[in-house]
Protein backbone atom coordinates (compact mmCIF):
# COMPACT_ATOMS: atom_id res chain seq x y z
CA UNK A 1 22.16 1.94 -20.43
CA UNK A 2 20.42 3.04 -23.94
CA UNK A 3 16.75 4.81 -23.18
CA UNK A 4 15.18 1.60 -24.96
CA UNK A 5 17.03 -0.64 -22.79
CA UNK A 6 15.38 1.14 -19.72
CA UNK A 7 12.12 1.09 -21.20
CA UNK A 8 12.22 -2.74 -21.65
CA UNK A 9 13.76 -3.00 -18.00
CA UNK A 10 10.94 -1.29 -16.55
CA UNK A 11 8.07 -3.06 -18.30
CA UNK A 12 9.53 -6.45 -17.61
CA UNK A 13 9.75 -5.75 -14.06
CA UNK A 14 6.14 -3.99 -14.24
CA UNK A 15 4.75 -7.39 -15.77
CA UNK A 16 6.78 -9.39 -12.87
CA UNK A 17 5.69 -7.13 -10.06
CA UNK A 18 3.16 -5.60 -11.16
CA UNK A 19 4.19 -2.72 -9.54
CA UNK A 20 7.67 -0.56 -8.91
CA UNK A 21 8.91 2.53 -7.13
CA UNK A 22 11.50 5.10 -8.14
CA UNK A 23 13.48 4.51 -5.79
CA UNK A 24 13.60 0.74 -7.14
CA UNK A 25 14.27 1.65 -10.48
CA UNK A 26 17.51 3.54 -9.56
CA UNK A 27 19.00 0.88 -8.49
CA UNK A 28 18.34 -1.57 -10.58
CA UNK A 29 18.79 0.36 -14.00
CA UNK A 30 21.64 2.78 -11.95
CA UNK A 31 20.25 5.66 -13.23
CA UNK A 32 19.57 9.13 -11.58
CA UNK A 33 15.95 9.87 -10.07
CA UNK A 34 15.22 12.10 -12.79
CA UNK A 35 16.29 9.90 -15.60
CA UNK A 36 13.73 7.20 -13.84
CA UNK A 37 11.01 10.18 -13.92
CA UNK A 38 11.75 10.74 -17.44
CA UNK A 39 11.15 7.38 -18.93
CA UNK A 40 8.05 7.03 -16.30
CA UNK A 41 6.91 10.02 -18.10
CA UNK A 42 7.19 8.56 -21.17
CA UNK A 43 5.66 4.86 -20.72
CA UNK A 44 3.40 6.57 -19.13
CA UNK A 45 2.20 9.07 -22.43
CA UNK A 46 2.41 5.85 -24.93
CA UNK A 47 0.02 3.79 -22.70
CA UNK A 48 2.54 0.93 -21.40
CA UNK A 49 2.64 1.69 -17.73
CA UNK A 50 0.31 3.43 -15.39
CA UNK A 51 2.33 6.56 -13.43
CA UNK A 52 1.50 7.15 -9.85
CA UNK A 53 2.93 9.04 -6.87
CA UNK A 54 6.48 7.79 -6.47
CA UNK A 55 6.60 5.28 -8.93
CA UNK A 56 4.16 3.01 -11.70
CA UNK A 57 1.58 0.20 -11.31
CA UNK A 58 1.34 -2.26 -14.58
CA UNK A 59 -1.22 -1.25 -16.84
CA UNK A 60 -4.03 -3.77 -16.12
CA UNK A 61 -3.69 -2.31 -12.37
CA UNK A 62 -5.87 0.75 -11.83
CA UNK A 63 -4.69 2.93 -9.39
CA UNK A 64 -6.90 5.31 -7.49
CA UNK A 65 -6.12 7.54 -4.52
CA UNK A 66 -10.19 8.68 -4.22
CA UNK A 67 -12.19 7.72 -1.66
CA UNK A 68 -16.21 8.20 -2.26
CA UNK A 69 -18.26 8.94 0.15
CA UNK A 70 -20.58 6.27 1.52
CA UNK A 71 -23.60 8.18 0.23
CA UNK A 72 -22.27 8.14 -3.08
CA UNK A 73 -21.22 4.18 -3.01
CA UNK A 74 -24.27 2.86 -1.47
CA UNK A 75 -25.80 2.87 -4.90
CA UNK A 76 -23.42 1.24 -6.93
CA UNK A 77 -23.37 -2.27 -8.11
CA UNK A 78 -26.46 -2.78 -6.07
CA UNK A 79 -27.27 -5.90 -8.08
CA UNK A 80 -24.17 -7.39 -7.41
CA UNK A 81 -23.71 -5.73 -3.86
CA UNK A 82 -26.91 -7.93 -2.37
CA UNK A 83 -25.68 -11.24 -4.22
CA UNK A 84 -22.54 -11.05 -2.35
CA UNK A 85 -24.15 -9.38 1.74
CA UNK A 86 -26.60 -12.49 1.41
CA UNK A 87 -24.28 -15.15 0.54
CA UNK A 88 -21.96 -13.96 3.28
CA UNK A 89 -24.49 -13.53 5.73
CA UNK A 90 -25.52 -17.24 5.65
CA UNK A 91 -22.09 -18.09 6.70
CA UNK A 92 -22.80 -16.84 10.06
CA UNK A 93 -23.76 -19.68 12.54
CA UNK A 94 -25.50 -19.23 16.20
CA UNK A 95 -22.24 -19.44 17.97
CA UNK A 96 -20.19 -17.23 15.79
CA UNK A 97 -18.36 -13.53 16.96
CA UNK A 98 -18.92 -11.45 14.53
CA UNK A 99 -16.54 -8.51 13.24
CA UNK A 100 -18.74 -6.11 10.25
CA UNK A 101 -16.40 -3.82 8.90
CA UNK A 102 -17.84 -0.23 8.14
CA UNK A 103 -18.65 0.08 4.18
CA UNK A 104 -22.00 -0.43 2.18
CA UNK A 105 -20.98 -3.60 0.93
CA UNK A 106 -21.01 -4.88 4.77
CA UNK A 107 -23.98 -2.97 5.45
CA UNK A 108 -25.68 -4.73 2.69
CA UNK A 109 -25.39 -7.48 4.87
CA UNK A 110 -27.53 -6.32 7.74
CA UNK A 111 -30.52 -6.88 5.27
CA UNK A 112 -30.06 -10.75 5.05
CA UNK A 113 -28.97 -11.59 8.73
CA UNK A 114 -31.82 -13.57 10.58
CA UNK A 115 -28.98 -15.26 13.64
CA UNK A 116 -29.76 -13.22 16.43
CA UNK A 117 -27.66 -15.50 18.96
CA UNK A 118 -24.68 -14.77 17.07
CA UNK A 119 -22.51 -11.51 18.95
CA UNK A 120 -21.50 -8.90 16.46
CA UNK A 121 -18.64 -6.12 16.75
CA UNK A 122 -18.26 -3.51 14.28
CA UNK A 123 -16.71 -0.56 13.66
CA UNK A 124 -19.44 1.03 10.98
CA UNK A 125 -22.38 3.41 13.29
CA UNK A 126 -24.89 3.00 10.88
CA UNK A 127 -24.44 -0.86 11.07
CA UNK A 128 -24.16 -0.50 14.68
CA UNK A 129 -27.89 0.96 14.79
CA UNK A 130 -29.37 -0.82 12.27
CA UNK A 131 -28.27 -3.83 14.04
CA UNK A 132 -29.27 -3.04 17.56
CA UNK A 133 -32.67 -1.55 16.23
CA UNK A 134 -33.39 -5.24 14.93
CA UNK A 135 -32.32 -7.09 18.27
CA UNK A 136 -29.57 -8.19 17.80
CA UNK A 137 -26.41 -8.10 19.93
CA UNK A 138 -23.85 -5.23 18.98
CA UNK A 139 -20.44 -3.75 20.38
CA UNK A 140 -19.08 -0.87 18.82
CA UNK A 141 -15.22 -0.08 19.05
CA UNK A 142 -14.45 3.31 20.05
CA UNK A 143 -12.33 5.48 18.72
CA UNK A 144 -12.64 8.66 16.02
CA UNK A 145 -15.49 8.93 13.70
CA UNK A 146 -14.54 9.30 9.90
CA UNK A 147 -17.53 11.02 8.29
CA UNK A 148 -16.95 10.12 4.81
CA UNK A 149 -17.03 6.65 5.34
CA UNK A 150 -18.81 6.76 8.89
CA UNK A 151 -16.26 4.68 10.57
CA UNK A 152 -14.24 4.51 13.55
CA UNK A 153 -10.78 4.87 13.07
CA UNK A 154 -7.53 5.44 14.99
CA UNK A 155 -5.06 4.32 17.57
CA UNK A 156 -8.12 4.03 20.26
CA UNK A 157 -10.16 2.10 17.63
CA UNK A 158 -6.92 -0.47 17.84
CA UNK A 159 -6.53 -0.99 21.02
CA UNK A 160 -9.82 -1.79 21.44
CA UNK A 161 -9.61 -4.43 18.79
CA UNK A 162 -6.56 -5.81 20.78
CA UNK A 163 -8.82 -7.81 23.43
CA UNK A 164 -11.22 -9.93 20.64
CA UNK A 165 -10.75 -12.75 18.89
CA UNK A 166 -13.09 -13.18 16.47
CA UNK A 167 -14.62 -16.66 14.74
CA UNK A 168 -15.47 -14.89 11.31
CA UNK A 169 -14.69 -11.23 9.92
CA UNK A 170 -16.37 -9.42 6.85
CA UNK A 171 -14.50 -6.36 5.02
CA UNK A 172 -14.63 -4.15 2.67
CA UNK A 173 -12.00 -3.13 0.09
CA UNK A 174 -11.65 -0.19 -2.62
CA UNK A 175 -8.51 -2.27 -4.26
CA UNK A 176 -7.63 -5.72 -4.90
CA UNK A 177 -4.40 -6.80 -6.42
CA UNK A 178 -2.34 -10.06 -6.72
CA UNK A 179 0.78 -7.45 -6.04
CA UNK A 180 -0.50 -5.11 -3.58
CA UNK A 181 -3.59 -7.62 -1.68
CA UNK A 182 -6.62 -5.27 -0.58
CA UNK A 183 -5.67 -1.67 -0.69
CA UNK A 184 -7.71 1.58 0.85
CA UNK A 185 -6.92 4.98 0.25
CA UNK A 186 -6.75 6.08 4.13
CA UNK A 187 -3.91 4.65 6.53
CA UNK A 188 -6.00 5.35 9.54
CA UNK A 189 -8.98 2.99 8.28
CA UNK A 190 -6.36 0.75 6.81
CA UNK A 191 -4.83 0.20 10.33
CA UNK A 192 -8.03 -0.58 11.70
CA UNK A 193 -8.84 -3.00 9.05
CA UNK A 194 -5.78 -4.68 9.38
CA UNK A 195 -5.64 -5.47 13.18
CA UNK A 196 -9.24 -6.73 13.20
CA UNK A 197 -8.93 -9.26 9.98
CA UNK A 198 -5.96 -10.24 11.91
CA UNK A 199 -7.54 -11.25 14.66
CA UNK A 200 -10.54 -13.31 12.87
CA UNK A 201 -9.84 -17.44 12.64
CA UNK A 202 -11.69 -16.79 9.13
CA UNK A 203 -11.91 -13.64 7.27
CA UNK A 204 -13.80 -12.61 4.21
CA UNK A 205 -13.67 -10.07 2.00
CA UNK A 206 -16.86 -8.70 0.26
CA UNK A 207 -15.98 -7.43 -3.50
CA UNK A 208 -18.22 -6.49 -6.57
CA UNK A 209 -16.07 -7.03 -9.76
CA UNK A 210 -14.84 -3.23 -9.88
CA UNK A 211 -12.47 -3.90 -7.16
CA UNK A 212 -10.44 -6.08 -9.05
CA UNK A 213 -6.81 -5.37 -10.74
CA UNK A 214 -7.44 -2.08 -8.98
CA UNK A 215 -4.54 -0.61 -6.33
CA UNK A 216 -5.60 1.93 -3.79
CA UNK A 217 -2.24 3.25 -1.64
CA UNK A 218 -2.44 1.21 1.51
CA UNK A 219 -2.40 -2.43 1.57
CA UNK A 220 -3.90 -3.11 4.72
CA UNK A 221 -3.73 -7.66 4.03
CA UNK A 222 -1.98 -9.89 1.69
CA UNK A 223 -4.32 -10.94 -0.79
CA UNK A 224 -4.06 -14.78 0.43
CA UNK A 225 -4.98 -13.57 4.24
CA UNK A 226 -9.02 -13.80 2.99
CA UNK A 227 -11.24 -15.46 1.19
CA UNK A 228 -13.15 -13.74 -1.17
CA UNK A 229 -16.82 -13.22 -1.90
CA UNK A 230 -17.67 -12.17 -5.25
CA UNK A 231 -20.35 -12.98 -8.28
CA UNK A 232 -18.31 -14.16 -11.64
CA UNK A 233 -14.87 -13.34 -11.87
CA UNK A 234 -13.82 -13.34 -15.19
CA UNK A 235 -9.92 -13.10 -14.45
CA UNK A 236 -8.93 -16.64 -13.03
CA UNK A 237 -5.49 -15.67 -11.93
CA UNK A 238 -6.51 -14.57 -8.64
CA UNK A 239 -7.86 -18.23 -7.82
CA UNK A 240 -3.88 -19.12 -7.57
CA UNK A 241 -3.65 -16.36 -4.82
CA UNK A 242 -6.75 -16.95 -2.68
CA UNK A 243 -9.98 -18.59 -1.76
CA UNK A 244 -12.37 -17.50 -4.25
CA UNK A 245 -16.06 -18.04 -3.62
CA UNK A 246 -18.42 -17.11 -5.99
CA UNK A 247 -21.54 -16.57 -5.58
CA UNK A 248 -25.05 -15.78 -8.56
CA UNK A 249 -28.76 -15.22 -8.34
């Protein structure tokens, strides 16, 4: 196969998928691993494709491997950030058991909540004490403190999750993708994430608009496992993957 021929290949799967490995690429243009490199390369130079660690994301799909501290997040978007915690914390009723995800979107949140006969578990500490410092009713999974994020994480973390079954959930996400669903940089949060929204009948995912077309490298749901909370969204597509509900001032 000619060099152009490749090129076309790879951006025509890149605008199916949205996103392709190496490995993938071998196979379906049967060229070497290098040759695949190469023209990654390439793409990647002129601006068609976005390059990343073992293969390329389509170009209106950020990639990003960083994780910011929570420090440094909890003053971004605030505008936005408080539109979305309020709108989601009037969706909690007196009978509802809560999961709050660690992340300053979630902790936003904490602000707005007023039911105090709801039961909420979490795996964030500082919602955890701002919580239980207000009265209401808290359980906090155990398991290994992450400080950058200042969540619990890991296999204990999980098991503990094992024995709920929650009536609502509320997450955080760094990436969200119509290819890839909600992404995080670390697999240890990312497994936590995923067996708690498992477990919720309804789960929600809190998002300013910089989450969007954005991949981070572990999906921990499919995009249509969640609904999600946002103010305008200005690309429509995702309303044919998910429940979408916006929310303004």
């Amino acid at each position: 196969m000619l060099t152009e021929e490749r090129y076309a290949t790879i951006l025509q799967i890149l605008e199916e998928k949205k996103a392709v490995t190496v490995l993938e690429l071998t196979k379906v243009l049967n060229s070497s691993e290098s040759t695949v490199r190469r023209d990654l390369n390439s793409l990647h130079k002129t601006g068609k494709l976005y390059k990343v660690y073992g293969g390329a994301t389509a170009i209106n799909n950020s990639y990003s491997t960083l994780e910011e501290d929570v420090h440094t997040k909890h003053d971004l978007y605030m505008a936005e950030k408080n539109q979305i915690a309020k709108a989601a914390a009037q969706l909690i009723k007196r009978t509802d058991f809560i999961y709050l995800d660690a992340g300053t979107t979630t902790e936003s949140m904490l602000d707005f909540l007023t039911e105090k006969n709801a039961t909420y578990v979490t795996n964030g500490i500082a919602h955890a004490l701002k919580l239980v410092a207000r009265g209401f009713k808290v359980f906090v999974i155990g398991g290994a403190l992450k400080g950058a994020t200042e969540a619990i994480i890991g296999p204990e973390a999980i098991n503990n999750l094992k024995c709920y079954n929650f009536t609502k959930g509320f997450f955080g996400t760094n990436g969200i993708s119509t290819k890839a669903g909600f992404s995080t940089p670390d697999a240890s949060e990312a497994l936590v994430k995923s067996e708690a929204l498992s477990r919720c009948r309804k789960a929600f995912i809190l998002a300013d608009a910089s989450k969007f077309n954005k991949i981070s490298p572990i999906t921990f749901a499919n995009i249509s496992c969640a609904t999600i909370i946002t103010t305008t969204l200005k690309d429509r597509k995702y309303r044919d993957y998910t429940n979408i509900m916006e929310v303004h001032a």
